[in-house]
Protein backbone atom coordinates (compact mmCIF):
# COMPACT_ATOMS: atom_id res chain seq x y z
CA UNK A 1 85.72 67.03 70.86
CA UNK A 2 82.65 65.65 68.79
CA UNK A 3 82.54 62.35 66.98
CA UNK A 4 83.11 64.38 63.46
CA UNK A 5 85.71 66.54 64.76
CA UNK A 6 87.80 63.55 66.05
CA UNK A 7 86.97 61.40 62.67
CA UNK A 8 87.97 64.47 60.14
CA UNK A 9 91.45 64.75 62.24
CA UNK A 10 91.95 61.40 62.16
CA UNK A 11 91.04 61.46 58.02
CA UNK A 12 93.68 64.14 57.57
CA UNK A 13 96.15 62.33 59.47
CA UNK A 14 95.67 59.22 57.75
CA UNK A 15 96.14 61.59 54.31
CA UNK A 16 99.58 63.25 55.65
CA UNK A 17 100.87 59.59 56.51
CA UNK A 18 99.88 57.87 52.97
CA UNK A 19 101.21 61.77 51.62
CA UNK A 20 104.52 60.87 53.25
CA UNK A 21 104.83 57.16 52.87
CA UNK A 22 104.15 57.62 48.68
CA UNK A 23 106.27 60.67 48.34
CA UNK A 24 108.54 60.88 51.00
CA UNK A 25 109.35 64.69 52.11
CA UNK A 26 107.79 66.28 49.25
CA UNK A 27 104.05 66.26 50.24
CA UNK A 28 104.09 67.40 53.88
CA UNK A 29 103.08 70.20 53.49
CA UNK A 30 100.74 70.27 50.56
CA UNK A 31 98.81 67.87 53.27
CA UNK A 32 98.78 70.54 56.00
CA UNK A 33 95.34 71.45 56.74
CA UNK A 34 95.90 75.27 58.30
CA UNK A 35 98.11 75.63 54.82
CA UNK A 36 95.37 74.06 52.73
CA UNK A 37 92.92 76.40 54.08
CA UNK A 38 94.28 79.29 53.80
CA UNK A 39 94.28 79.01 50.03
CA UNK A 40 90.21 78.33 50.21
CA UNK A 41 88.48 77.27 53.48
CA UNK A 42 87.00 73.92 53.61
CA UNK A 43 89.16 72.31 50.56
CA UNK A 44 91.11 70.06 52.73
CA UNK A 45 88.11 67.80 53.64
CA UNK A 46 87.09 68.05 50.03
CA UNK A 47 90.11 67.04 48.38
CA UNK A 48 90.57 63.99 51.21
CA UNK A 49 86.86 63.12 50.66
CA UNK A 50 87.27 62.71 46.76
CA UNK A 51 90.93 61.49 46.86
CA UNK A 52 90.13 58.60 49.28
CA UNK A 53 86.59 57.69 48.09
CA UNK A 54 84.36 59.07 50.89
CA UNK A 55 82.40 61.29 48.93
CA UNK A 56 82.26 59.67 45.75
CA UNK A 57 82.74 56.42 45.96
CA UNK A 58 83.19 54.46 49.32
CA UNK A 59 84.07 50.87 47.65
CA UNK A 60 85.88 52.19 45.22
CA UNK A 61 89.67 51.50 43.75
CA UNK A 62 92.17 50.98 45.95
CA UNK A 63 95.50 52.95 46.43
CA UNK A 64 97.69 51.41 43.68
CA UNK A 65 94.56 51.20 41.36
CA UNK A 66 94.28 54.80 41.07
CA UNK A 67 97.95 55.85 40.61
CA UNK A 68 98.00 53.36 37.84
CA UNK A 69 94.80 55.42 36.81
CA UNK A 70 97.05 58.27 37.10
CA UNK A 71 99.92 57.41 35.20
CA UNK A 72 97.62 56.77 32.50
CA UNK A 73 95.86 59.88 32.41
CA UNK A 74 99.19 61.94 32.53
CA UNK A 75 100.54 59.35 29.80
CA UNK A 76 98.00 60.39 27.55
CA UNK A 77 98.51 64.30 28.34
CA UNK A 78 101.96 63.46 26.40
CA UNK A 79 105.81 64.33 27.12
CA UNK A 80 104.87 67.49 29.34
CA UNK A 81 104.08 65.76 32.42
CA UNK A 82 107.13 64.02 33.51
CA UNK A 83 107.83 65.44 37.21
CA UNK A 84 103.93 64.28 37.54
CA UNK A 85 104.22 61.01 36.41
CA UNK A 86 107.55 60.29 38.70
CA UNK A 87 105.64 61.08 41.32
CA UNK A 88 103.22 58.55 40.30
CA UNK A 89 105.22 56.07 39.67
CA UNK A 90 106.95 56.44 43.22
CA UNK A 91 102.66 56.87 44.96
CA UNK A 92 102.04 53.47 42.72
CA UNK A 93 105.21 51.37 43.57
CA UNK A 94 104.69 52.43 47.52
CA UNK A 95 100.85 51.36 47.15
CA UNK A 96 101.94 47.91 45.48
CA UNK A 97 101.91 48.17 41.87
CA UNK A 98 105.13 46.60 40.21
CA UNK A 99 107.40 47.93 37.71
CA UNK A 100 105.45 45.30 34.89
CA UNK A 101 102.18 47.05 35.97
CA UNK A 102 103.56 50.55 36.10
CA UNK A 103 105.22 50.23 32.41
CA UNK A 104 102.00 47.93 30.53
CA UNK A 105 99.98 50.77 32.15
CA UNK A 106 102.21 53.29 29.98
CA UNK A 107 102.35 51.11 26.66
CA UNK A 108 98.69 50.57 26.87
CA UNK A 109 97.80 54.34 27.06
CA UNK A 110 100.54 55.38 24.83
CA UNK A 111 98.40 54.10 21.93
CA UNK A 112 96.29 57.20 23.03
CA UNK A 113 99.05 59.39 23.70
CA UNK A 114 101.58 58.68 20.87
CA UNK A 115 105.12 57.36 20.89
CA UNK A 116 107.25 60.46 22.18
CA UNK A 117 104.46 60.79 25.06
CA UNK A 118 104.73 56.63 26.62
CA UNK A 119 108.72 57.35 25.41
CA UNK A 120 108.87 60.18 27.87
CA UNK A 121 106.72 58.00 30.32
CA UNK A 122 108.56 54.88 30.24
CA UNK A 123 112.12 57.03 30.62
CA UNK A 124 110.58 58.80 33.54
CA UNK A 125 109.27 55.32 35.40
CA UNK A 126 112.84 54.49 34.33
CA UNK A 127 114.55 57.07 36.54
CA UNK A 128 112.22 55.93 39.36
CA UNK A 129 112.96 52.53 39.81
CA UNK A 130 116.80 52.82 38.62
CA UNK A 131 116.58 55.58 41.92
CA UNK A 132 114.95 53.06 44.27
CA UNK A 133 117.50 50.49 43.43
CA UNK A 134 120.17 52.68 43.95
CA UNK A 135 119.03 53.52 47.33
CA UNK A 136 118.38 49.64 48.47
């Protein structure tokens, strides 16, 4: 096995843990390389070199950082993207963020998005933590 060979399986394992750890049971096998593949050759290196900051940015945000990114983004896309943002919310609590970060993340961008679209949000991020206290 060469050095690359051994460092790319040990990337893509690294991605299917952090998959499974921010969305527990839902993500195992979107992080499957061999099902990844099949769909395009080569795009499971790509997407884990631009998700994790190899290719783009090496130094760049950390884990919680860019789910809060996320929320934002899907915030601002308006009431449509609920399922999305729960599973952001669940990706940014696991990577550290706190409920007060995940909801002034919302309110901030719903200036951008409107009322019914952080409404939506905020309800959605709602159902997330009301689920994790449930289950503690």
């Amino acid at each position: 096995m060469t050095d690359f060979t051994k460092l790319f399986e040990d990337m893509m394992k690294q991605g299917q843990d952090m998959a499974q750890k921010f969305s527990p049971g839902s993500t195992a096998d979107m992080f499957d390389p061999a099902n990844l593949d099949k769909i395009m050759p080569g795009m499971s290196k790509t997407f884990l070199d631009a998700m994790f900051g190899n290719s783009v940015n090496k130094e760049g945000l950390d884990a919680r950082t860019r789910f809060l990114v996320v929320i934002a983004a899907l915030t601002a896309q308006g009431a449509t993207q609920v399922a999305q943002i729960k599973v952001a919310v669940q990706s940014a609590l696991a990577s550290g963020a706190t409920q007060q970060d995940i909801i002034e993340t919302i309110m901030t961008t719903g200036m951008y998005g409107g009322v019914p679209a952080s409404t939506a949000a905020v309800q959605a991020a709602q159902e997330v933590f009301a689920s994790k206290e449930d289950a503690e």
